[in-house]
C-alpha atoms as a PDB file:
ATOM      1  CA  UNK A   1      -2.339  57.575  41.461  1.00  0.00           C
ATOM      2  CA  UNK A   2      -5.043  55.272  41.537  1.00  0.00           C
ATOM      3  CA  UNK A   3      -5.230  54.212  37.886  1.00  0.00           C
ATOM      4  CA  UNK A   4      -6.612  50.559  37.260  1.00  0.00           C
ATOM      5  CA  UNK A   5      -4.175  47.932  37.638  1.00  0.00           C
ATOM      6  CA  UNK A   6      -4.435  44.869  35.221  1.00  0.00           C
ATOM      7  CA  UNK A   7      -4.065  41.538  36.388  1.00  0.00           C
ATOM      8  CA  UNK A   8      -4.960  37.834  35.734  1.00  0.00           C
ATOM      9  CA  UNK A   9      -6.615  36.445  38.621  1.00  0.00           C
ATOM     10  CA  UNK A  10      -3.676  34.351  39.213  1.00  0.00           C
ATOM     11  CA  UNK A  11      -1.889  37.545  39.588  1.00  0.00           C
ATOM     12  CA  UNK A  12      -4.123  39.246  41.942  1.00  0.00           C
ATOM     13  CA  UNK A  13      -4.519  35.820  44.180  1.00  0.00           C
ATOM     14  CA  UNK A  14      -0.773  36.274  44.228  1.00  0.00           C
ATOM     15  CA  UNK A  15      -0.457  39.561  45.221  1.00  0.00           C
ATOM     16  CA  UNK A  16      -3.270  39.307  47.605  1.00  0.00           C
ATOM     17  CA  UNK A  17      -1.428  36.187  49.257  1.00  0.00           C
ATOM     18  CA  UNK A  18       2.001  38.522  49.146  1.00  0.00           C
ATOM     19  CA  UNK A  19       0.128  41.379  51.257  1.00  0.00           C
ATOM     20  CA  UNK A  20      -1.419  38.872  53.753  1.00  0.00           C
ATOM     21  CA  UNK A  21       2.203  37.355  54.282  1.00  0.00           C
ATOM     22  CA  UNK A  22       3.758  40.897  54.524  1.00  0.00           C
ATOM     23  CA  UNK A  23       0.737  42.162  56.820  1.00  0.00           C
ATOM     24  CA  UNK A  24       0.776  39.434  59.429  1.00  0.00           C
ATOM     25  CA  UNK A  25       4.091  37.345  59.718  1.00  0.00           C
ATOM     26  CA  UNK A  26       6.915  39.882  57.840  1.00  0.00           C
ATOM     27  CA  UNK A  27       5.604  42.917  60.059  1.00  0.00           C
ATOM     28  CA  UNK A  28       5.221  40.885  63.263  1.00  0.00           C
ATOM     29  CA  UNK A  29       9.178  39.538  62.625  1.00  0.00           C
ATOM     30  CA  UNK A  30      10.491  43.476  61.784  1.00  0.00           C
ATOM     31  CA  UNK A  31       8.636  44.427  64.744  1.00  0.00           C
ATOM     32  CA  UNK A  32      10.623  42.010  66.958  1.00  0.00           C
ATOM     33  CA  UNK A  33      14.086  42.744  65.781  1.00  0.00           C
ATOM     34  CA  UNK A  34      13.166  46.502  66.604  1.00  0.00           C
ATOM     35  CA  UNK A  35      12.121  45.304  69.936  1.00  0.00           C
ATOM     36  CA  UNK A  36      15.383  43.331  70.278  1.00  0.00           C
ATOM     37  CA  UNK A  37      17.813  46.032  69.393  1.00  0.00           C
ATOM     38  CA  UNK A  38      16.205  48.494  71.493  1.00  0.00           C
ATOM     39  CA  UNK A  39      17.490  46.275  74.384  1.00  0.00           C
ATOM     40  CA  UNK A  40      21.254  46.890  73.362  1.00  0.00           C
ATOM     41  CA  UNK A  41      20.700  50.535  74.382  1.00  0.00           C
ATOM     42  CA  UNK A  42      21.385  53.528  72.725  1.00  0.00           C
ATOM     43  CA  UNK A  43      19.462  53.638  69.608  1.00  0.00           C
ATOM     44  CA  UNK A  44      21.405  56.815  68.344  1.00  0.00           C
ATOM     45  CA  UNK A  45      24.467  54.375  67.469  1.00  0.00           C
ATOM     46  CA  UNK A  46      22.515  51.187  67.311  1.00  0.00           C
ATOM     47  CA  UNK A  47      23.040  49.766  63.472  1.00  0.00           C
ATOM     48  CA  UNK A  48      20.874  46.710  64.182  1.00  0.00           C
ATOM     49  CA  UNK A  49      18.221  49.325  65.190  1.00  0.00           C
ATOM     50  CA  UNK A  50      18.655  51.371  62.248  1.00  0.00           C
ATOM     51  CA  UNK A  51      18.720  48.264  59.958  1.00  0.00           C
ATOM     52  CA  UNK A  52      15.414  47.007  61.555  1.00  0.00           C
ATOM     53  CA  UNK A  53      13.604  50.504  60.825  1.00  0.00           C
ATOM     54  CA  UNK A  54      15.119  50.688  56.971  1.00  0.00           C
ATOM     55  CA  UNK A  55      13.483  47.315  56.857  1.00  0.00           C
ATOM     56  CA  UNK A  56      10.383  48.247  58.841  1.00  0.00           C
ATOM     57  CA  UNK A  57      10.033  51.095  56.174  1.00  0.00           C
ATOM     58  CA  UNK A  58      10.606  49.467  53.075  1.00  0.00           C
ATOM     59  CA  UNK A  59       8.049  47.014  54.223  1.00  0.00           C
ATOM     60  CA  UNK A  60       5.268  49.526  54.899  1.00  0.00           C
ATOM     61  CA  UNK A  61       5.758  51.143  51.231  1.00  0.00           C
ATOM     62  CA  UNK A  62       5.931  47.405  49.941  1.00  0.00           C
ATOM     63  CA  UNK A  63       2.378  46.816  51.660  1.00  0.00           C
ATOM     64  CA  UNK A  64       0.886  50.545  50.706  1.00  0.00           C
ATOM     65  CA  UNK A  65       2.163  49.947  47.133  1.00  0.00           C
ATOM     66  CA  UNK A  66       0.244  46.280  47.481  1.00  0.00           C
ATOM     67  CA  UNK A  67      -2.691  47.598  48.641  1.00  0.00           C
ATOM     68  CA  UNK A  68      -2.840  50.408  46.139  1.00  0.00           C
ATOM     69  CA  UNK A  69      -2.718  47.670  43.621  1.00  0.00           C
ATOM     70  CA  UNK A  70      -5.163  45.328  45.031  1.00  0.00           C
ATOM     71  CA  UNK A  71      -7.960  47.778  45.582  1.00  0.00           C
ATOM     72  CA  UNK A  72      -7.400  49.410  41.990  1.00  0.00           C
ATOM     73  CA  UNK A  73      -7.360  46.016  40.453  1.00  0.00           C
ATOM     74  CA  UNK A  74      -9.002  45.148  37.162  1.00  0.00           C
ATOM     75  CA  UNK A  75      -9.455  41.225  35.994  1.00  0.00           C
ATOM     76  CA  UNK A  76      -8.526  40.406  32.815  1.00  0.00           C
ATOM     77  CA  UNK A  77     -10.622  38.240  31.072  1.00  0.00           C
ATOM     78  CA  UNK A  78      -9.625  35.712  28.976  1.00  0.00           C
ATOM     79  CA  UNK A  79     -12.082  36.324  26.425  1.00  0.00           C
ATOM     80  CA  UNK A  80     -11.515  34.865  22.784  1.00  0.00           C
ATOM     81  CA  UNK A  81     -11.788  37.289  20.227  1.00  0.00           C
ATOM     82  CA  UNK A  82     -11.816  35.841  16.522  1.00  0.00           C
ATOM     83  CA  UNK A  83      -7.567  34.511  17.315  1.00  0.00           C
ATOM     84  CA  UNK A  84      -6.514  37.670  18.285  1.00  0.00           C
ATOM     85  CA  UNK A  85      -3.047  38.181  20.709  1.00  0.00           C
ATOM     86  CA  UNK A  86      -5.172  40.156  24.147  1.00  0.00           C
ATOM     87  CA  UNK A  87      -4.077  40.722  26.911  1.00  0.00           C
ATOM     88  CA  UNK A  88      -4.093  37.622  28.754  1.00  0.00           C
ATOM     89  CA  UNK A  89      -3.134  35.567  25.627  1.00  0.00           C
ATOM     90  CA  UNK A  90      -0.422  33.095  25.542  1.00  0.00           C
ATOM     91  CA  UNK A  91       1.076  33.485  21.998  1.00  0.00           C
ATOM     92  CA  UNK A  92       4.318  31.551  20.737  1.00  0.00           C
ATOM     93  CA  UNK A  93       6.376  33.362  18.162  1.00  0.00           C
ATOM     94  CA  UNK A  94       8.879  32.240  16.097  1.00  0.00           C
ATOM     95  CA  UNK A  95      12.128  34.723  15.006  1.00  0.00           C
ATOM     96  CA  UNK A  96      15.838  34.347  13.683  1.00  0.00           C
ATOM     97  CA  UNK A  97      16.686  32.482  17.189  1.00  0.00           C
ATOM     98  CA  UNK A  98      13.941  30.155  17.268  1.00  0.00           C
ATOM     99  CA  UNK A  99      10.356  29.694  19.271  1.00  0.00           C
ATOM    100  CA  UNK A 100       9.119  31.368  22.555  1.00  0.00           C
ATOM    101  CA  UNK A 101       6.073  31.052  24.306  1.00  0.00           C
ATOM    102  CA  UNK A 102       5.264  34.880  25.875  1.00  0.00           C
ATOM    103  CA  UNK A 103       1.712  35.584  27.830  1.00  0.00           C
ATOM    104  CA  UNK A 104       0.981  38.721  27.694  1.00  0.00           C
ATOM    105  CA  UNK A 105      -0.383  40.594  31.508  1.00  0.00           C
ATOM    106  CA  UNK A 106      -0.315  43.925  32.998  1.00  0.00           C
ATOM    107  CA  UNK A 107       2.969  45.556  34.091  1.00  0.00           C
ATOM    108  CA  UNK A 108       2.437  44.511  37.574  1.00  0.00           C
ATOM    109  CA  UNK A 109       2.797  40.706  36.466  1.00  0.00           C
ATOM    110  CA  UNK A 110       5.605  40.806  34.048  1.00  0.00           C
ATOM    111  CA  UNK A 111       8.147  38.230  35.437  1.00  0.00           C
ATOM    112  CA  UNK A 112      10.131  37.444  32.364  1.00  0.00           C
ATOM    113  CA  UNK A 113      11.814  33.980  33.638  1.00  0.00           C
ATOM    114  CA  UNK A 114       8.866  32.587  33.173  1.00  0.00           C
ATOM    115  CA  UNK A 115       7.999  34.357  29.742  1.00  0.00           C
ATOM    116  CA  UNK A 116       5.120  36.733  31.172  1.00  0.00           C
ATOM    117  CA  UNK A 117       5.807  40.058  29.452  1.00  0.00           C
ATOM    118  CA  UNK A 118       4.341  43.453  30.113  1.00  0.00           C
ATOM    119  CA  UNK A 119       1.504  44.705  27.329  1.00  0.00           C
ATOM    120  CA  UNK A 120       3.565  48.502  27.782  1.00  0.00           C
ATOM    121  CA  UNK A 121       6.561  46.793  26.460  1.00  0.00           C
ATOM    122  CA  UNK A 122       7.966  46.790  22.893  1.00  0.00           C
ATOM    123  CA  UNK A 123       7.006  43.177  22.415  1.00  0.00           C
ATOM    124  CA  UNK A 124       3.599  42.956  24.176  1.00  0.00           C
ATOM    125  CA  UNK A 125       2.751  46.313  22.386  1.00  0.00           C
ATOM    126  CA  UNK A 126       4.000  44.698  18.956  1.00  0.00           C
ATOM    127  CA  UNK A 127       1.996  41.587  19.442  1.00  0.00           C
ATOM    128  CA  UNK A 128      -1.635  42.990  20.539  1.00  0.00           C
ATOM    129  CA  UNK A 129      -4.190  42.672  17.912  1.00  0.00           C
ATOM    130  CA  UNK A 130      -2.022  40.359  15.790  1.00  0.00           C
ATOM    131  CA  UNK A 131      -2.653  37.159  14.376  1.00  0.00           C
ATOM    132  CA  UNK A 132      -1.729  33.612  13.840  1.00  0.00           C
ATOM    133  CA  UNK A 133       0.897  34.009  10.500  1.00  0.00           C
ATOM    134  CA  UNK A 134       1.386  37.633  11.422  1.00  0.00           C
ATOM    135  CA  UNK A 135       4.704  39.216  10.986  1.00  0.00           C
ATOM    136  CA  UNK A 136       5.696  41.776  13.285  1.00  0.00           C
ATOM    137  CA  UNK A 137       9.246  44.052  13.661  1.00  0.00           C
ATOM    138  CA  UNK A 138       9.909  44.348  16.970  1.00  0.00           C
ATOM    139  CA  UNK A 139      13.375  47.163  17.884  1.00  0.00           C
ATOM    140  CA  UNK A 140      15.513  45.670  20.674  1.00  0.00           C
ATOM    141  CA  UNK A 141      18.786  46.644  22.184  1.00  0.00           C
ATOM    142  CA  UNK A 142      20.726  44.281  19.519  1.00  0.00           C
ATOM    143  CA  UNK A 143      18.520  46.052  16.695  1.00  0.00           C
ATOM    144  CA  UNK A 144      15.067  45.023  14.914  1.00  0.00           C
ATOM    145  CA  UNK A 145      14.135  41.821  15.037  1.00  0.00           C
ATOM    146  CA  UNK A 146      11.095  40.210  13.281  1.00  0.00           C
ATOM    147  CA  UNK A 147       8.426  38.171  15.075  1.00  0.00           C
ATOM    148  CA  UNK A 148       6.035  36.019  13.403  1.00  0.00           C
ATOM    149  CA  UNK A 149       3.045  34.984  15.511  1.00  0.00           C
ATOM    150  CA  UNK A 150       3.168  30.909  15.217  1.00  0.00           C
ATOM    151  CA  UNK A 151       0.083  29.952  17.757  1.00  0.00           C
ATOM    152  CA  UNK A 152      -2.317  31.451  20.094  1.00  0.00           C
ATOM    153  CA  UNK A 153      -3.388  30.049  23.502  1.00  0.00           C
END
């Protein structure tokens, strides 16, 4: 349950920010549309009052699984280690389809659009501990594909 949570600081800023927003403005807002369709009467056939408590409840997980994540939080630190892929490393690889640029985070930071990928996936996993020229086979849904590790940021 409450097993560290690794995050950039960017990431926890952003999380932190997230749970502020959901705390204070998103709670006060569910709050009111409760409020509001308790005024059209009975709430046992009221959908805008059972909409407005699935939402109310959703939120509160949202904010307990936030908190959770804040207060077990653990910084990564970009620490440079002799050119070796970390956690927290930027690392541009080169395969059959050309170059990407992935930086690898904790699995509460992965946002793939914008090339952050998890260090628990097949990838991240493949890529930790590697080096600049290192070759690495990596299995994906359209078979094994082969990485090789072209710079390190």
């Amino acid at each position: 349950m409450d097993k560290p949570v690794l995050l950039t600081k960017e990431g926890l800023d952003k999380l932190a920010t997230e749970l502020e927003e959901l705390r204070t403005v998103r709670r006060a807002e569910v709050a009111e549309r409760i409020k509001y369709a308790k005024d059209f009467g009975d709430i046992s056939e009221n959908a805008e009052y059972e909409a407005a408590k699935n939402e109310q409840g959703m939120l509160e997980g949202r904010i307990l699984t936030l908190e959770m994540m804040v207060r077990n939080a653990v910084i990564i630190e970009q620490v440079e280690v002799g050119g070796v892929v970390q956690v927290g490393s930027t690392v541009e690889v080169k395969d059959e389809f050309g170059t990407q640029a992935f930086t690898i985070v904790g699995p509460a930071e992965v946002d793939v659009t914008s090339g952050r990928i998890s260090m628990e996936s097949p990838v991240g996993k493949a890529l930790l501990g590697r080096r600049i020229g290192d070759k690495v086979e990596v299995q994906s849904p359209g078979g094994v594909r082969e990485l090789k590790v072209t710079a390190l940021r």
